[in-house]
N, C-alpha and C. Protein backbone atom coordinates (compact mmCIF):
# COMPACT_ATOMS: atom_id res chain seq x y z
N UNK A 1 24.84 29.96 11.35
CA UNK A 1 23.56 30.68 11.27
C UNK A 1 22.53 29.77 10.61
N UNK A 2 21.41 29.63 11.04
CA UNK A 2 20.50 29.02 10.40
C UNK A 2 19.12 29.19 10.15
N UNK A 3 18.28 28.83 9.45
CA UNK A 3 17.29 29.90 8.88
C UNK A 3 16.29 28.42 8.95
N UNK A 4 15.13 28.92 9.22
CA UNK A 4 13.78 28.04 8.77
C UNK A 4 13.17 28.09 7.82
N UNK A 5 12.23 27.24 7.47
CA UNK A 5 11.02 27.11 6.41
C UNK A 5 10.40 26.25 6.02
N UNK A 6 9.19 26.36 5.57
CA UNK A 6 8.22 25.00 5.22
C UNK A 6 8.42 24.94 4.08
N UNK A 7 8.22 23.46 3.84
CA UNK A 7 7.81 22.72 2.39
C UNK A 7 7.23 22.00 2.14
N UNK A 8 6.37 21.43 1.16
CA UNK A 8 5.25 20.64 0.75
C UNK A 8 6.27 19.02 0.58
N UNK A 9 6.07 18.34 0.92
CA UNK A 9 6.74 17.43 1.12
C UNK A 9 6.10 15.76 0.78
N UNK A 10 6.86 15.17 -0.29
CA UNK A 10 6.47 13.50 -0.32
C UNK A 10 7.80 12.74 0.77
N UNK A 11 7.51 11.78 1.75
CA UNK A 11 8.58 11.33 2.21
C UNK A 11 8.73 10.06 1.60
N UNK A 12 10.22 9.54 0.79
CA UNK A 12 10.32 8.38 -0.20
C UNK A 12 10.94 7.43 1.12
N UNK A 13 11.70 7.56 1.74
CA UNK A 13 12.38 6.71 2.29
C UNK A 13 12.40 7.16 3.81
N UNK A 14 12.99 6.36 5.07
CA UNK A 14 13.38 6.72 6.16
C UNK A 14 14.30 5.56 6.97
N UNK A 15 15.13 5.79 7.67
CA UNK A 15 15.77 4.90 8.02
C UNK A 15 15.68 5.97 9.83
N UNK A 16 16.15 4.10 10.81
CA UNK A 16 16.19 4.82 12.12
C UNK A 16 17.98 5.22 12.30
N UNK A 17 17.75 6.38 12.74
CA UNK A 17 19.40 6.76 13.40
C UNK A 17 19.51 6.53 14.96
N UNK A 18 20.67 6.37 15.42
CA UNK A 18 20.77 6.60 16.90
C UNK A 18 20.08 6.05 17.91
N UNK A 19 19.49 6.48 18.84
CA UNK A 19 18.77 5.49 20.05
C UNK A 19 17.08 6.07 19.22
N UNK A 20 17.04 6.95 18.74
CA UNK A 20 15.22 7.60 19.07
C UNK A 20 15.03 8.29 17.56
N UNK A 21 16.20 9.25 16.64
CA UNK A 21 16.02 9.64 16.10
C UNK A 21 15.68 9.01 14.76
N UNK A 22 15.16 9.81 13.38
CA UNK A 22 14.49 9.09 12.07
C UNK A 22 14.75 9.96 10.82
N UNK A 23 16.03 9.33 9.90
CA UNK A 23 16.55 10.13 8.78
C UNK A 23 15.40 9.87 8.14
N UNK A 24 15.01 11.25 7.05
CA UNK A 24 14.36 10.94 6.22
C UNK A 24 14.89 11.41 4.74
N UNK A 25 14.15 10.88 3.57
CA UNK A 25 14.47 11.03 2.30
C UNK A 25 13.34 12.01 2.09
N UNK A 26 13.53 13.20 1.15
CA UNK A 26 12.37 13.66 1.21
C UNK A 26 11.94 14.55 -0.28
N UNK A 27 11.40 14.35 -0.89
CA UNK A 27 10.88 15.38 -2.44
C UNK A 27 10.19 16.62 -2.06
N UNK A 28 10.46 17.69 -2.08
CA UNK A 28 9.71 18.37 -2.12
C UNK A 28 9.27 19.28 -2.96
N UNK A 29 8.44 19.90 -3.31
CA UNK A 29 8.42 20.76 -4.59
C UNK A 29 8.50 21.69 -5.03
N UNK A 30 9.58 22.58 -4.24
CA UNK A 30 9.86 23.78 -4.42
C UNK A 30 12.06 23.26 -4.54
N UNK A 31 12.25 22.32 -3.65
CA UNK A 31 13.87 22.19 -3.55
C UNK A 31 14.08 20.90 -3.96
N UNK A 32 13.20 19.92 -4.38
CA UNK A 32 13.39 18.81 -4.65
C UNK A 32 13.88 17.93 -4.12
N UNK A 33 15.26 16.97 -3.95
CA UNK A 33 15.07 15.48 -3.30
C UNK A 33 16.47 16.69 -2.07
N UNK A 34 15.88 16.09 -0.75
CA UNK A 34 16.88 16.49 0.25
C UNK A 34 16.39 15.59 1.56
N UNK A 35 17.41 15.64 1.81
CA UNK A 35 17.89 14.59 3.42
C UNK A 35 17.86 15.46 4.74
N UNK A 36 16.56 14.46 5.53
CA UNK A 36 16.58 15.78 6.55
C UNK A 36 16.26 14.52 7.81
N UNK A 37 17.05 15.17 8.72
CA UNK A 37 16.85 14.32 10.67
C UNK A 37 15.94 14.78 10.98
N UNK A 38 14.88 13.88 11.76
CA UNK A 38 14.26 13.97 13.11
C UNK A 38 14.56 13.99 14.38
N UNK A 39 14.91 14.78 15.06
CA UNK A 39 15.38 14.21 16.44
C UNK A 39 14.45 13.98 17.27
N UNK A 40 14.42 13.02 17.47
CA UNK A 40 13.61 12.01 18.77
C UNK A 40 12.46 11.90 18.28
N UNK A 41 12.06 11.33 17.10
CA UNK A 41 10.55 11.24 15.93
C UNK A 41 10.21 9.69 16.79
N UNK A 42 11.21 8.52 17.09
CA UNK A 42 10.57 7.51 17.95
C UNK A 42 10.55 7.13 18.74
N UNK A 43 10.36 8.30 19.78
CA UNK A 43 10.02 8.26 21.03
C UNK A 43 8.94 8.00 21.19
N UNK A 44 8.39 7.72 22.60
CA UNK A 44 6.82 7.37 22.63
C UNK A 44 6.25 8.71 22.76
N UNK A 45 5.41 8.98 22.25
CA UNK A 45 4.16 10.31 22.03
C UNK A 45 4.80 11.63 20.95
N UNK A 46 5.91 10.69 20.45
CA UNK A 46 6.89 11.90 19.24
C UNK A 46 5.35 12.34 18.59
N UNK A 47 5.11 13.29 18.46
CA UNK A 47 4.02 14.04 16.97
C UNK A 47 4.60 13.64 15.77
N UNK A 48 5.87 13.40 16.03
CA UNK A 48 6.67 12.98 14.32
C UNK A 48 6.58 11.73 13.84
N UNK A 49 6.47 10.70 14.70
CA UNK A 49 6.64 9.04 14.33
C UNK A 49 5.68 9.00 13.26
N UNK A 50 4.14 9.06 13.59
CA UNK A 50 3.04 8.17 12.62
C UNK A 50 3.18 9.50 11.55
N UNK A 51 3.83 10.76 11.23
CA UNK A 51 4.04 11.52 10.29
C UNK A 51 4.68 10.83 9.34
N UNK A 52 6.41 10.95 9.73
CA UNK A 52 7.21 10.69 8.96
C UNK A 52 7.11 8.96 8.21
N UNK A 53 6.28 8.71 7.58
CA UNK A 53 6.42 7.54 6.93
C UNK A 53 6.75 7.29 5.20
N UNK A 54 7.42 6.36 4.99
CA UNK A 54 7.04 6.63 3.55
C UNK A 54 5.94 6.66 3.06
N UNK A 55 5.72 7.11 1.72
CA UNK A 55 4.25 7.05 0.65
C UNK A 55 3.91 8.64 1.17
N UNK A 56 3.89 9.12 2.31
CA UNK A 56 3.14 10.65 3.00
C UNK A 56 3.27 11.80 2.42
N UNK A 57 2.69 12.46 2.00
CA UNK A 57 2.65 14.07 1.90
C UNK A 57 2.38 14.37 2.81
N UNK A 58 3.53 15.14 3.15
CA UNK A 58 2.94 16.39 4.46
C UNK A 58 3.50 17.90 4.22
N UNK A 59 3.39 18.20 5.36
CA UNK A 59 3.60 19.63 5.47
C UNK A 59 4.43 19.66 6.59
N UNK A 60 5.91 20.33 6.00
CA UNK A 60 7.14 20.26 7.24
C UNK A 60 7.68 21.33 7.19
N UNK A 61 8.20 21.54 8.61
CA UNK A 61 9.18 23.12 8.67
C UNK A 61 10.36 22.30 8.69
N UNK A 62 11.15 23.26 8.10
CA UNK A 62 12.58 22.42 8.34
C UNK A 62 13.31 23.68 8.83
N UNK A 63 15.09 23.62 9.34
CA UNK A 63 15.76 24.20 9.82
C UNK A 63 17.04 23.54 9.22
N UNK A 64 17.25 24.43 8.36
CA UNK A 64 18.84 23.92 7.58
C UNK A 64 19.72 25.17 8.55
N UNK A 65 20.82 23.82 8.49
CA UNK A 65 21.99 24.40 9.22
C UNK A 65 23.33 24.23 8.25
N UNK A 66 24.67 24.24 8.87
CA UNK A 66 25.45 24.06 7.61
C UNK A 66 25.65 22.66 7.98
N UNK A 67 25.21 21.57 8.64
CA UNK A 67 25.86 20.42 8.17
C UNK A 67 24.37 19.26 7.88
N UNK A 68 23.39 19.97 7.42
CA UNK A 68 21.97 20.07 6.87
C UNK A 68 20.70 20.40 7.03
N UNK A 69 19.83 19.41 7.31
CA UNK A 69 19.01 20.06 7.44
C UNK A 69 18.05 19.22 8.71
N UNK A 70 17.32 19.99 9.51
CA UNK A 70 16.45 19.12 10.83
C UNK A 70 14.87 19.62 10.37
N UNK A 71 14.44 18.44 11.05
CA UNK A 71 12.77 18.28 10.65
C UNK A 71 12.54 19.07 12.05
N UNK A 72 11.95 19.88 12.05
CA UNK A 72 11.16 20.76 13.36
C UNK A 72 9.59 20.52 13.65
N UNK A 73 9.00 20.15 13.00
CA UNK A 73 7.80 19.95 12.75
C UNK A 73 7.16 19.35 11.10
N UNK A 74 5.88 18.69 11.53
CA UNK A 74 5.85 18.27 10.22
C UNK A 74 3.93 17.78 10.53
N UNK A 75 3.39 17.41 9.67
CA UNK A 75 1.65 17.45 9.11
C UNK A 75 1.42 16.73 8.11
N UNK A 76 0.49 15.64 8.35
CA UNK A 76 0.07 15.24 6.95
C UNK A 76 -1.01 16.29 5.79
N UNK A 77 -0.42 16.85 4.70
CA UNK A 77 -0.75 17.24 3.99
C UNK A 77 -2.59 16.87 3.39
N UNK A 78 -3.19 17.95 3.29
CA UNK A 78 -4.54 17.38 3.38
C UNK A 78 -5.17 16.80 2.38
N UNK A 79 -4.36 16.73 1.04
CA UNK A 79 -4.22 15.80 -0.43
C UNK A 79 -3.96 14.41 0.01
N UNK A 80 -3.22 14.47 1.35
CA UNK A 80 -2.56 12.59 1.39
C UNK A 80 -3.60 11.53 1.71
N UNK A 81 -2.99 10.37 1.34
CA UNK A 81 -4.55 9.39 0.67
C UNK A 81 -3.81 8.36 1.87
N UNK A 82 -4.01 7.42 2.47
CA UNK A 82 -3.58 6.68 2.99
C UNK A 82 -3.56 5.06 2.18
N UNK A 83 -2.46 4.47 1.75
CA UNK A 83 -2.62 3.10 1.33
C UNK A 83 -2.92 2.44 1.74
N UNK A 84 -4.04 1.79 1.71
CA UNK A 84 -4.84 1.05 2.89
C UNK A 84 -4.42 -0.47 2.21
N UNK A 85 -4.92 -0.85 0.53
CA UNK A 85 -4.87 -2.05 0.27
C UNK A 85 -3.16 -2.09 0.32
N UNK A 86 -2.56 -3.83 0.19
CA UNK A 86 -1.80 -4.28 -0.28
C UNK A 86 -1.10 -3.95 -1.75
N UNK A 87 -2.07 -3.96 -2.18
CA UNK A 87 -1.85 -3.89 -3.95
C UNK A 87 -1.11 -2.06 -3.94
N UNK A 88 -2.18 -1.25 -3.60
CA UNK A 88 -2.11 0.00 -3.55
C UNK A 88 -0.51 0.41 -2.86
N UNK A 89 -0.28 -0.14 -1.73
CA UNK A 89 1.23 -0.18 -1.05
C UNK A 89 2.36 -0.70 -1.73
N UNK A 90 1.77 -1.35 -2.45
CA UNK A 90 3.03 -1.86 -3.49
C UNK A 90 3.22 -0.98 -4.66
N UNK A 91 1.96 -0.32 -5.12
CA UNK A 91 1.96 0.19 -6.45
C UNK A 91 2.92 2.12 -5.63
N UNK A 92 2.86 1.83 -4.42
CA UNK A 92 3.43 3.43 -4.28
C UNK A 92 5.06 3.18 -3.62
N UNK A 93 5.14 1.72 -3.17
CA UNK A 93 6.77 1.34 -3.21
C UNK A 93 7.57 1.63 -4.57
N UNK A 94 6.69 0.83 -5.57
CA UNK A 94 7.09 0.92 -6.69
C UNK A 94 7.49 2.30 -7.35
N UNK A 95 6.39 3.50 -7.03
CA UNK A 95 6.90 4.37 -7.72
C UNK A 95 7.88 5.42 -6.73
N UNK A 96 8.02 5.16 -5.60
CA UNK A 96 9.02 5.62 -4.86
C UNK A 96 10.44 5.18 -5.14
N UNK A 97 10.18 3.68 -5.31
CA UNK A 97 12.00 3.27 -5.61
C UNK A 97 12.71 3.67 -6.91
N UNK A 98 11.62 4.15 -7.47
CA UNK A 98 11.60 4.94 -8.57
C UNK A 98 12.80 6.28 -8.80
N UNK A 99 11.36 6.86 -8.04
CA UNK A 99 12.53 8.06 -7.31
C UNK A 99 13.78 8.13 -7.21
N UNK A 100 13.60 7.57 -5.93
CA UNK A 100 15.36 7.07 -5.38
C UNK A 100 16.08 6.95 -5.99
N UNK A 101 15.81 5.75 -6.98
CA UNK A 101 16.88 5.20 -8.01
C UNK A 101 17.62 6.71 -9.00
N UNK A 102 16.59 7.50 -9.28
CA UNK A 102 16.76 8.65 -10.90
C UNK A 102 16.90 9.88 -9.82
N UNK A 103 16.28 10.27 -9.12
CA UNK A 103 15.99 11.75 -8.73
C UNK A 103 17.53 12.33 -8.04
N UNK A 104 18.30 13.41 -8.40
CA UNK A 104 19.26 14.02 -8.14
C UNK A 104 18.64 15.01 -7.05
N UNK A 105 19.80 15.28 -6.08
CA UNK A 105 19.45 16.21 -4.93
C UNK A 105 19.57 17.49 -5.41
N UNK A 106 18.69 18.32 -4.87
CA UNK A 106 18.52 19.74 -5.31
C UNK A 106 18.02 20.91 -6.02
N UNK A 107 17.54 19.81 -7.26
CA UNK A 107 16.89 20.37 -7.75
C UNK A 107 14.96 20.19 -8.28
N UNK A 108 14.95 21.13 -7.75
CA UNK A 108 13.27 21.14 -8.04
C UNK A 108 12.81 20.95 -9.16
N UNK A 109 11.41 20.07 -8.90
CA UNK A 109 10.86 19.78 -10.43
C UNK A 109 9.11 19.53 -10.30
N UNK A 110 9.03 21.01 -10.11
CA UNK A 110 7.18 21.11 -9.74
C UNK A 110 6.31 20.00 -10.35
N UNK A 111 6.31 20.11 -11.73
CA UNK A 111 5.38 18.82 -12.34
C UNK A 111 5.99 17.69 -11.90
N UNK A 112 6.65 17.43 -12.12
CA UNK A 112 7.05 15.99 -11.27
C UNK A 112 6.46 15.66 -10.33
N UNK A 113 7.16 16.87 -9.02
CA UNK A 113 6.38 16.32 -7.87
C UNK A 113 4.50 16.30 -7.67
N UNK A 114 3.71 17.08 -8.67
CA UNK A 114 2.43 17.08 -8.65
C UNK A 114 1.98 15.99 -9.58
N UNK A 115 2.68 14.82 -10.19
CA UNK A 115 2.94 13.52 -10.84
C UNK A 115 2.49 12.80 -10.13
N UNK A 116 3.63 12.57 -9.19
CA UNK A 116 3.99 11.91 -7.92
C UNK A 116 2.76 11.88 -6.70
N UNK A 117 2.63 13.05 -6.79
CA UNK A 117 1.65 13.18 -5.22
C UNK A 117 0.14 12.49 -6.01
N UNK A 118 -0.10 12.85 -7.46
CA UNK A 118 -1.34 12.12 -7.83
C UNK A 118 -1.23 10.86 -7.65
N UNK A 119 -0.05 10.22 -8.33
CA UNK A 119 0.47 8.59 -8.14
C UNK A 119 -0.07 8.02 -6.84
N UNK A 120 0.05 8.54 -6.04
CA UNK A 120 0.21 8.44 -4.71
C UNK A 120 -1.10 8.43 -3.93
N UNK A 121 -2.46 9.14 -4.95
CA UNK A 121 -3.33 8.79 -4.38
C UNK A 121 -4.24 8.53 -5.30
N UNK A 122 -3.61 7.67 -6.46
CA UNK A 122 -4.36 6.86 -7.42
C UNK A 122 -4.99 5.54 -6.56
N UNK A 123 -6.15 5.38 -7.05
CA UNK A 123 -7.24 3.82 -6.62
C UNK A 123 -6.76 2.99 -7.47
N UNK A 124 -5.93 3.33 -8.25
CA UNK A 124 -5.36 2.28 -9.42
C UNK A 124 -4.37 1.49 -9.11
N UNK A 125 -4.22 -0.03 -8.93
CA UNK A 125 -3.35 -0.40 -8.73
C UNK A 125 -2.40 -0.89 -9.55
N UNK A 126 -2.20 -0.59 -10.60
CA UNK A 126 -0.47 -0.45 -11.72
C UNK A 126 -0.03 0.97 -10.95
N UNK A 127 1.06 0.86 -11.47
CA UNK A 127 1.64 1.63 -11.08
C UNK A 127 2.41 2.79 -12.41
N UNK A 128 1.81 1.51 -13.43
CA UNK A 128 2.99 1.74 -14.91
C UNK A 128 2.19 2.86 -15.89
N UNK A 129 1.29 3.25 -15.39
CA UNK A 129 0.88 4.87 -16.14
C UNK A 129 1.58 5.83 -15.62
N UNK A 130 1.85 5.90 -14.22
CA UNK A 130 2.63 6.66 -13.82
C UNK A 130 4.33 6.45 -13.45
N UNK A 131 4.56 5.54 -13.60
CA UNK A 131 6.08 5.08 -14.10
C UNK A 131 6.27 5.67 -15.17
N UNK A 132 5.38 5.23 -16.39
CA UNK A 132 6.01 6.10 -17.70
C UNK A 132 5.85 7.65 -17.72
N UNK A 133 4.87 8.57 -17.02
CA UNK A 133 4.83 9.71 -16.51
C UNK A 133 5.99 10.16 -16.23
N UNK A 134 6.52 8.93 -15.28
CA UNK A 134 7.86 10.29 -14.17
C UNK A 134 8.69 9.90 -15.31
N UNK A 135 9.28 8.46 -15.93
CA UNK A 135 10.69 8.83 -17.07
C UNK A 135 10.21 9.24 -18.27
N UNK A 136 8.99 9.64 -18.20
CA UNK A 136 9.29 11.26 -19.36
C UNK A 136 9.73 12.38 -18.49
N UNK A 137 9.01 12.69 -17.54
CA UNK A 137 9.40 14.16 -17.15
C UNK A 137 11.37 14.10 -16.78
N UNK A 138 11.60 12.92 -16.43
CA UNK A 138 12.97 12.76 -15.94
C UNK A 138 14.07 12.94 -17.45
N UNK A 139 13.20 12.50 -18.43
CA UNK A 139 13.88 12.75 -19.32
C UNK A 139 14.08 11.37 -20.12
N UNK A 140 13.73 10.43 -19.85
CA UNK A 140 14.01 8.70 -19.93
C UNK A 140 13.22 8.01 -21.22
N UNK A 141 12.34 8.50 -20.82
CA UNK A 141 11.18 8.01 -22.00
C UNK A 141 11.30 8.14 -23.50
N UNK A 142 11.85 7.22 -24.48
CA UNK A 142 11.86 7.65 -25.20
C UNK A 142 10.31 7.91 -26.31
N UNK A 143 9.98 8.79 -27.31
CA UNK A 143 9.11 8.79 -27.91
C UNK A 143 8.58 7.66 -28.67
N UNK A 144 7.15 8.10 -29.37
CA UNK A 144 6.19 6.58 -28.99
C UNK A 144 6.45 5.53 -30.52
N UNK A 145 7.09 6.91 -31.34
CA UNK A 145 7.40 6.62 -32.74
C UNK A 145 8.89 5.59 -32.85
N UNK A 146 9.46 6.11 -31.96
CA UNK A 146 10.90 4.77 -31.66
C UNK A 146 10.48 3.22 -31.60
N UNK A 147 11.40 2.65 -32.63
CA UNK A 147 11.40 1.56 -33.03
C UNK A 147 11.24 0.74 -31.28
N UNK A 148 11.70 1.23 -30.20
CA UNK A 148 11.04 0.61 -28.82
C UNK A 148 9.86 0.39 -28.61
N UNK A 149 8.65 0.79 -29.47
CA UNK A 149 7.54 0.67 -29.28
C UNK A 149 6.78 0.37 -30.50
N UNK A 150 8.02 -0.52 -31.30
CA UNK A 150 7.47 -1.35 -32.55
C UNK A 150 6.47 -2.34 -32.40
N UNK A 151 6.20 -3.35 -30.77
CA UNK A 151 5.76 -4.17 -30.33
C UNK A 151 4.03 -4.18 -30.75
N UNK A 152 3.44 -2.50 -30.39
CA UNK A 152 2.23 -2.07 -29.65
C UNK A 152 1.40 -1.69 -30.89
N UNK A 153 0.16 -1.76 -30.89
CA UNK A 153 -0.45 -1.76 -31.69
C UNK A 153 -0.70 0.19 -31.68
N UNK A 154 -1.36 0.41 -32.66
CA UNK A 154 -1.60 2.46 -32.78
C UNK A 154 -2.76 2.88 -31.76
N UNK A 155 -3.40 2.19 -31.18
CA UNK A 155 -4.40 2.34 -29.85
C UNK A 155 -3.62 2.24 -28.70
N UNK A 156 -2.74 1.20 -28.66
CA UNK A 156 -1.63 1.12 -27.81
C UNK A 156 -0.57 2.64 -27.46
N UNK A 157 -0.28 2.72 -28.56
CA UNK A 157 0.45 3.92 -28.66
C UNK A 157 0.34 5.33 -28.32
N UNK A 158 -1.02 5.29 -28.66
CA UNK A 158 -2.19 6.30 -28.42
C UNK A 158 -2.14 6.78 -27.11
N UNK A 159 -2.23 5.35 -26.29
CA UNK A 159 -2.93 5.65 -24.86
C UNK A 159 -1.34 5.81 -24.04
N UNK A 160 -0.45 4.86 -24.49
CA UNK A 160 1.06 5.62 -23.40
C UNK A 160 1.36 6.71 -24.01
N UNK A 161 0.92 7.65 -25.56
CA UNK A 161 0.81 9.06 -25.29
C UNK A 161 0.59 9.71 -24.54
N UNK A 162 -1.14 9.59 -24.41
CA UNK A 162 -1.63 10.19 -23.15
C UNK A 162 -1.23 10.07 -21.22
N UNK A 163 -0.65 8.85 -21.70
CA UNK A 163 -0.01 8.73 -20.00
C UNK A 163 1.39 9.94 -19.78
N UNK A 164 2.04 9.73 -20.95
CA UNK A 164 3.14 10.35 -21.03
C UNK A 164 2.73 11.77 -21.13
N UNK A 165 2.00 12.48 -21.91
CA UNK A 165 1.23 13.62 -21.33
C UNK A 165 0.32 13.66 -20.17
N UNK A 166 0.23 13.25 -19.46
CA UNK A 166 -0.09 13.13 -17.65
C UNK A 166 -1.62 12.35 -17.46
N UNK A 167 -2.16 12.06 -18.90
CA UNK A 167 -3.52 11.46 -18.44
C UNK A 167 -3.58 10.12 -18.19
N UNK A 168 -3.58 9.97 -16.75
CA UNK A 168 -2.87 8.43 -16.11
C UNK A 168 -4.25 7.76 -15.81
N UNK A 169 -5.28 7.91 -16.54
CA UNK A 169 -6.41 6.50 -15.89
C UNK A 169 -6.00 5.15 -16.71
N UNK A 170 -7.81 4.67 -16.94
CA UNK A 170 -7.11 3.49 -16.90
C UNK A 170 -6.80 3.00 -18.35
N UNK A 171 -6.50 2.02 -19.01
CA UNK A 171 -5.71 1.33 -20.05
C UNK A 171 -6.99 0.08 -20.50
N UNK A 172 -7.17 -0.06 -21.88
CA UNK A 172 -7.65 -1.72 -22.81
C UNK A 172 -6.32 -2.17 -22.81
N UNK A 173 -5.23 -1.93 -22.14
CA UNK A 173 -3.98 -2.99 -22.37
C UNK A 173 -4.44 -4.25 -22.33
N UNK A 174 -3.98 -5.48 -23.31
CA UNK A 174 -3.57 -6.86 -22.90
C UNK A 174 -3.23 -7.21 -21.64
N UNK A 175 -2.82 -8.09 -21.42
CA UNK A 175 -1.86 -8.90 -20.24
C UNK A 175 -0.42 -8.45 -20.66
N UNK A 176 -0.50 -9.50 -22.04
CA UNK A 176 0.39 -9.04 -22.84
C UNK A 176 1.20 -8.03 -23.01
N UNK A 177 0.36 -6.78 -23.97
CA UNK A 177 0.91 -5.32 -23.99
C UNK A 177 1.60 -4.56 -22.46
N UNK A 178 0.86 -5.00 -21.44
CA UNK A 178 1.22 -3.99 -20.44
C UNK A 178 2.49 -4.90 -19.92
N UNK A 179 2.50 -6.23 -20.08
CA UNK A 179 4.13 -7.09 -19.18
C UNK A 179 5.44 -6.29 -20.31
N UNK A 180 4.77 -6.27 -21.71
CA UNK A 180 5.67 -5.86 -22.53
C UNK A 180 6.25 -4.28 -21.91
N UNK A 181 5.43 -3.46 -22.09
CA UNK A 181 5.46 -2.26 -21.36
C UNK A 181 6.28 -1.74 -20.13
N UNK A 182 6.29 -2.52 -19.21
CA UNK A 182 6.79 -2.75 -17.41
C UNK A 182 8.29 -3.47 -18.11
N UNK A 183 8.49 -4.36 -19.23
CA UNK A 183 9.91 -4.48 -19.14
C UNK A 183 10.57 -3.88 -19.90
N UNK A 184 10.08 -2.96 -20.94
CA UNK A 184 10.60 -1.71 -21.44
C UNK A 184 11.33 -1.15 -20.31
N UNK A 185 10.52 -0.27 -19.47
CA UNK A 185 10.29 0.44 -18.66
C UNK A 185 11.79 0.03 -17.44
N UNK A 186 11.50 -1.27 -16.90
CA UNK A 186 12.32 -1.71 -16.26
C UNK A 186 14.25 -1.46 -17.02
N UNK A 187 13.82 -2.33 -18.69
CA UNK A 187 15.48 -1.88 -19.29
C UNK A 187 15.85 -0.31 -19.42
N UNK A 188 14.81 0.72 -19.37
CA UNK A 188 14.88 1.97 -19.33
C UNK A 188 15.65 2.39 -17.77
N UNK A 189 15.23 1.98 -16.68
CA UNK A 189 15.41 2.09 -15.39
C UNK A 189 16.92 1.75 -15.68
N UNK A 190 17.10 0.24 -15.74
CA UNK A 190 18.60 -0.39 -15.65
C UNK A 190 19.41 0.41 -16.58
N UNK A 191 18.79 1.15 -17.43
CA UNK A 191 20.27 1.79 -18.08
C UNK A 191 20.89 3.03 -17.80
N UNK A 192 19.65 3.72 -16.66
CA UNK A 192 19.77 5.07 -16.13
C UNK A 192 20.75 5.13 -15.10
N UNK A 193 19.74 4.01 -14.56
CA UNK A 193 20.63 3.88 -13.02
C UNK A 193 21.39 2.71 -12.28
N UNK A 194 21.90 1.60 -13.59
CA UNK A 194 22.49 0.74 -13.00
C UNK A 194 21.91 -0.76 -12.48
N UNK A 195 21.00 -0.30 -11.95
CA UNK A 195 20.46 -1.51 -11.51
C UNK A 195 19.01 -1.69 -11.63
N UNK A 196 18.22 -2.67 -10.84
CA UNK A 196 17.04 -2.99 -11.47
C UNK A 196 15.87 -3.10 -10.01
N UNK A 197 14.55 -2.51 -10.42
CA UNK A 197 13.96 -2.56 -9.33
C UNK A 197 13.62 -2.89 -8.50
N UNK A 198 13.54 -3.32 -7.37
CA UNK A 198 13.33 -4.94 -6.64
C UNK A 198 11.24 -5.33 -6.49
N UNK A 199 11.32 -3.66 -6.01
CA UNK A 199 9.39 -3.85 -6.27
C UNK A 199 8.51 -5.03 -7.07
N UNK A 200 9.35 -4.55 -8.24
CA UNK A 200 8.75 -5.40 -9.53
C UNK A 200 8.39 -7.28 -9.29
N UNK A 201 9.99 -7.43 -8.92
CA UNK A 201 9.86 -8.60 -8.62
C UNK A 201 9.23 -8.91 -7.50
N UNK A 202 9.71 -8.11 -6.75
CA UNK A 202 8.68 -8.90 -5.00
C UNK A 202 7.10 -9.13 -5.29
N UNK A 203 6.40 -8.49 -6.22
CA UNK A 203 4.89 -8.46 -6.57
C UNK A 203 4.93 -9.29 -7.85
N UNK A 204 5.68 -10.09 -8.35
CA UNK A 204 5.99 -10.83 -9.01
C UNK A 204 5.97 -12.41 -8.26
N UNK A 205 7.03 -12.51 -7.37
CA UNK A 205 6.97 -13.42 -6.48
C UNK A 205 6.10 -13.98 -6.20
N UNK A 206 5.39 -12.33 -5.54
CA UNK A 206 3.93 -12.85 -4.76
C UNK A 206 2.77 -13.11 -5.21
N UNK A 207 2.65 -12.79 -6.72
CA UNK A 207 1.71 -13.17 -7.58
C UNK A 207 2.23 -15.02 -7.95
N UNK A 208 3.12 -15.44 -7.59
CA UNK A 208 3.80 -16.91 -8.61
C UNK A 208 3.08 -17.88 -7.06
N UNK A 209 3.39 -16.87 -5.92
CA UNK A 209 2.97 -18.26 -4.74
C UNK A 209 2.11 -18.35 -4.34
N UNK A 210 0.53 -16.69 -4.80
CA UNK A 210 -0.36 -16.78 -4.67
C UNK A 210 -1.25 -17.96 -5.63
């Protein structure tokens, strides 16, 4: 037996299945992180292809069955920002692999995902106001008074308060303060989940050969 319904939807990931069809990874903010098929999304004139991408908010019906769940339809959400620059595409890889890496299936986490969807259509290109955003809400972050943030000066401190309470503009960080910051952040990541981000470095790279 199987039942329909819409959900507000960020898509983090997608991979191709089969001859035509397109798994997707998907947050949403009522059921949180769940795995759902397209069938036949890359075909030529699919309505689903230029939908389902990563970075997207949309708006999807789904149809869970018992061996999961199918994309039936789907909409870009009328909040979604399109990443046009380079910089901007990297800064929303970044906070997607994010995701991936920490977010458990199933369960919903409204502020989070209204975190996320701002992240997502920040003009800002760091990414690390809202990195430290999601591992507080995830639970990661430790407070500003921990000897981890012996480094930072009390203006410093001040302002990844306010990020960590959701006010994500912009930063008087150093060069300095904020590389310090991003590898906090990064040993925070590696101890959650094992391993380490690749984002970081690829915009790393590409800053060393620019």
């Amino acid at each position: 037996m199987s039942r329909s319904f819409s959900v507000d939807a960020i898509v983090l990931a997608t991979y191709n299945v089969g001859e035509a069809d397109r798994f997707c990874i998907l947050f949403t903010r009522d059921r949180g992180r769940i795995a759902a098929r397209a069938s036949a999304a890359r075909k030529p004139g699919s309505r689903l292809g230029g939908v389902l991408l990563p970075f997207q908010r949309i708006e999807a019906e789904l149809r869970e069955w018992s061996s999961g769940y199918i994309i039936t339809g789907a909409r870009r959400h009328p909040a979604c920002k399109r990443t046009g620059e380079l910089a901007q595409f990297l800064a929303a890889a970044e906070i997607t692999e994010l995701l991936l890496m920490l977010l458990e299936e199933g369960e919903a986490a409204p502020e989070l995902f209204e975190s996320i969807a701002e992240g997502l259509r920040s003009t800002e290109l760091s990414p690390l106001p809202h990195t430290v955003r999601i591992l507080h809400l995830l639970g990661h972050m430790p407070s500003t008074d921990m000897p981890h943030f012996s480094a930072f000066s009390t203006e410093e401190k001040i302002c990844i308060g306010q990020w960590i309470g959701g006010e994500c503009g912009t930063s008087m960080f150093s060069s300095k303060a904020e590389r310090t910051l991003s590898s906090l952040c990064e040993s925070i990541l590696h101890n959650h989940a094992g391993k380490k981000q690749k984002v970081p470095g690829i915009k790393r790279a590409m800053t060393l050969v620019a």
